[in-house]
C-alpha atoms as a PDB file:
ATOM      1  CA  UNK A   1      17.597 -17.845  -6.217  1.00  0.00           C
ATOM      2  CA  UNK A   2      15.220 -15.803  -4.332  1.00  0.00           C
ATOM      3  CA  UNK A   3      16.665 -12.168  -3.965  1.00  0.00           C
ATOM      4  CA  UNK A   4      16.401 -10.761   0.313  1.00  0.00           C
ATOM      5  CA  UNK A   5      13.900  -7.642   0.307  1.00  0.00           C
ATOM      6  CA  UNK A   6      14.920  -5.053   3.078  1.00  0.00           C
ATOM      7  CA  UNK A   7      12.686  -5.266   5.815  1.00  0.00           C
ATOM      8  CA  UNK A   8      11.328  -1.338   5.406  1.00  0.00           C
ATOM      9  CA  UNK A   9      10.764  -2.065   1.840  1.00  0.00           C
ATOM     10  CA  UNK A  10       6.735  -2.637   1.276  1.00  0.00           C
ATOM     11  CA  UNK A  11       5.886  -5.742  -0.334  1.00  0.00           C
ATOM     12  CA  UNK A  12       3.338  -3.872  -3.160  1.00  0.00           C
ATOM     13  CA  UNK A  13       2.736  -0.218  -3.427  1.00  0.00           C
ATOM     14  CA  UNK A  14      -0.609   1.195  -4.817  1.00  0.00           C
ATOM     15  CA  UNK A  15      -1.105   4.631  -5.881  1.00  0.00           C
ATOM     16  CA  UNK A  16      -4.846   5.862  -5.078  1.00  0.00           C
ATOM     17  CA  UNK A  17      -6.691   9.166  -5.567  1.00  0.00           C
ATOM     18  CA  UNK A  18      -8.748   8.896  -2.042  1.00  0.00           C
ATOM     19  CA  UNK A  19      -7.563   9.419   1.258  1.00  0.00           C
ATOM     20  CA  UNK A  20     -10.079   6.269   2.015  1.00  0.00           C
ATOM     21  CA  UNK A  21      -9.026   2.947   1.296  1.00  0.00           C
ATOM     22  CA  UNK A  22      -9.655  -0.674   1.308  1.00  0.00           C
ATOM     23  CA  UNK A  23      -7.411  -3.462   1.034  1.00  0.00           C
ATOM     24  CA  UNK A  24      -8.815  -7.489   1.114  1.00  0.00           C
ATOM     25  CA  UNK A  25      -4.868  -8.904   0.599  1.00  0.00           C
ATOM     26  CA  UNK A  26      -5.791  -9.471  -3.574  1.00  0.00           C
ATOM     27  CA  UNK A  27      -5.435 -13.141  -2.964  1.00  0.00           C
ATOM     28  CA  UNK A  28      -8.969 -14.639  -3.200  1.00  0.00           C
ATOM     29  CA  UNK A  29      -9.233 -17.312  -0.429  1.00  0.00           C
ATOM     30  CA  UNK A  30      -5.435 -16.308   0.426  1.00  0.00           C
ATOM     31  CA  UNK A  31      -6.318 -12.539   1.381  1.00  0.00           C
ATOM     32  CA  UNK A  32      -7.259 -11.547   4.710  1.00  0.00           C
ATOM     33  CA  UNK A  33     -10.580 -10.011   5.286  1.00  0.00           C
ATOM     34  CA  UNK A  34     -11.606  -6.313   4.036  1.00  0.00           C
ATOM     35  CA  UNK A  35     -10.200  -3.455   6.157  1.00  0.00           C
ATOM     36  CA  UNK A  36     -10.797   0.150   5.941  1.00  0.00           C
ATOM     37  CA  UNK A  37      -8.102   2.989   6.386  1.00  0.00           C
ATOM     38  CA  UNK A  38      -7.929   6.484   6.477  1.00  0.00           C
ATOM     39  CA  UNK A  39      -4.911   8.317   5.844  1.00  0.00           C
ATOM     40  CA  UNK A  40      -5.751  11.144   7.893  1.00  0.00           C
ATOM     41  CA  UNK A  41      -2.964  14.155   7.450  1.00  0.00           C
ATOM     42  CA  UNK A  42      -0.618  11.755   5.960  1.00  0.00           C
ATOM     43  CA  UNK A  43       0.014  10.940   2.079  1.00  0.00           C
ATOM     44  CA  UNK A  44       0.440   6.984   2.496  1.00  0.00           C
ATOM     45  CA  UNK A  45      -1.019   4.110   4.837  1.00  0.00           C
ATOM     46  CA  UNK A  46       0.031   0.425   5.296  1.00  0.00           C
ATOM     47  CA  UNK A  47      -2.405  -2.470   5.704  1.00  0.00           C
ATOM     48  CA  UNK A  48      -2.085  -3.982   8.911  1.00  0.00           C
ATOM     49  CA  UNK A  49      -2.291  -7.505   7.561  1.00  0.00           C
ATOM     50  CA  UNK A  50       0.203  -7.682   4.289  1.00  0.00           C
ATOM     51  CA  UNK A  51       1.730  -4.264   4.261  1.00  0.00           C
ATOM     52  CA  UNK A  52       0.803  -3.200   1.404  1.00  0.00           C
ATOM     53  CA  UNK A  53       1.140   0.560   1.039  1.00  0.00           C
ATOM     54  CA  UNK A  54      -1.824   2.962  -0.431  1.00  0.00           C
ATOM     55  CA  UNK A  55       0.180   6.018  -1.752  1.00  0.00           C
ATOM     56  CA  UNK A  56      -1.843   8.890  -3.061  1.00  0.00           C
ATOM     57  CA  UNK A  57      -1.250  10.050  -6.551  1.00  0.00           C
ATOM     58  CA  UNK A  58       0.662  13.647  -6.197  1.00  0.00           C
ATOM     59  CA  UNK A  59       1.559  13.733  -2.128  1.00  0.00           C
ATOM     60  CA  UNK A  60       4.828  13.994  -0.587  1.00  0.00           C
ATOM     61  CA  UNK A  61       5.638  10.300  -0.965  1.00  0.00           C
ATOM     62  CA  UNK A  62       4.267   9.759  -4.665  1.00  0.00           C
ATOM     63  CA  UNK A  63       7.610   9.293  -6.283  1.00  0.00           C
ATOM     64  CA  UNK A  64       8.266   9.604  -9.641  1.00  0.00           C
ATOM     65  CA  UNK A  65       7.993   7.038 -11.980  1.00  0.00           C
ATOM     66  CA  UNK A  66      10.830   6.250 -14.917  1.00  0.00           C
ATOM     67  CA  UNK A  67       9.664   6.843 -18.334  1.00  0.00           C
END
């Protein structure tokens, strides 16, 4: 049984050290094609194509991880 993911949930989160990012959709043939984004004054961006979210390590929406 497949569990229901809330609709504001992202699907992946990635934590980066650059305000600059790429994202290709990490599925080979499957992905979508390379995009670009800058997070500009923010601390996160979503990719337009899978929303997948590009966090940056130590900003206001890094959150902390269990140990």
């Amino acid at each position: 049984m497949s569990r229901k993911r809330d609709v504001f949930t992202p699907p992946e989160i990635s934590m980066v050290t650059s305000r600059k990012v790429s994202c290709n959709g990490g599925g080979g043939a499957l992905g979508h094609p390379k995009v670009w984004y800058e997070m500009g004054h923010e601390d996160f961006v979503e990719c337009k194509y899978c929303d997948r979210r590009f966090v940056l390590t130590g900003g206001s929406h890094d959150q902390p991880r269990a140990r």
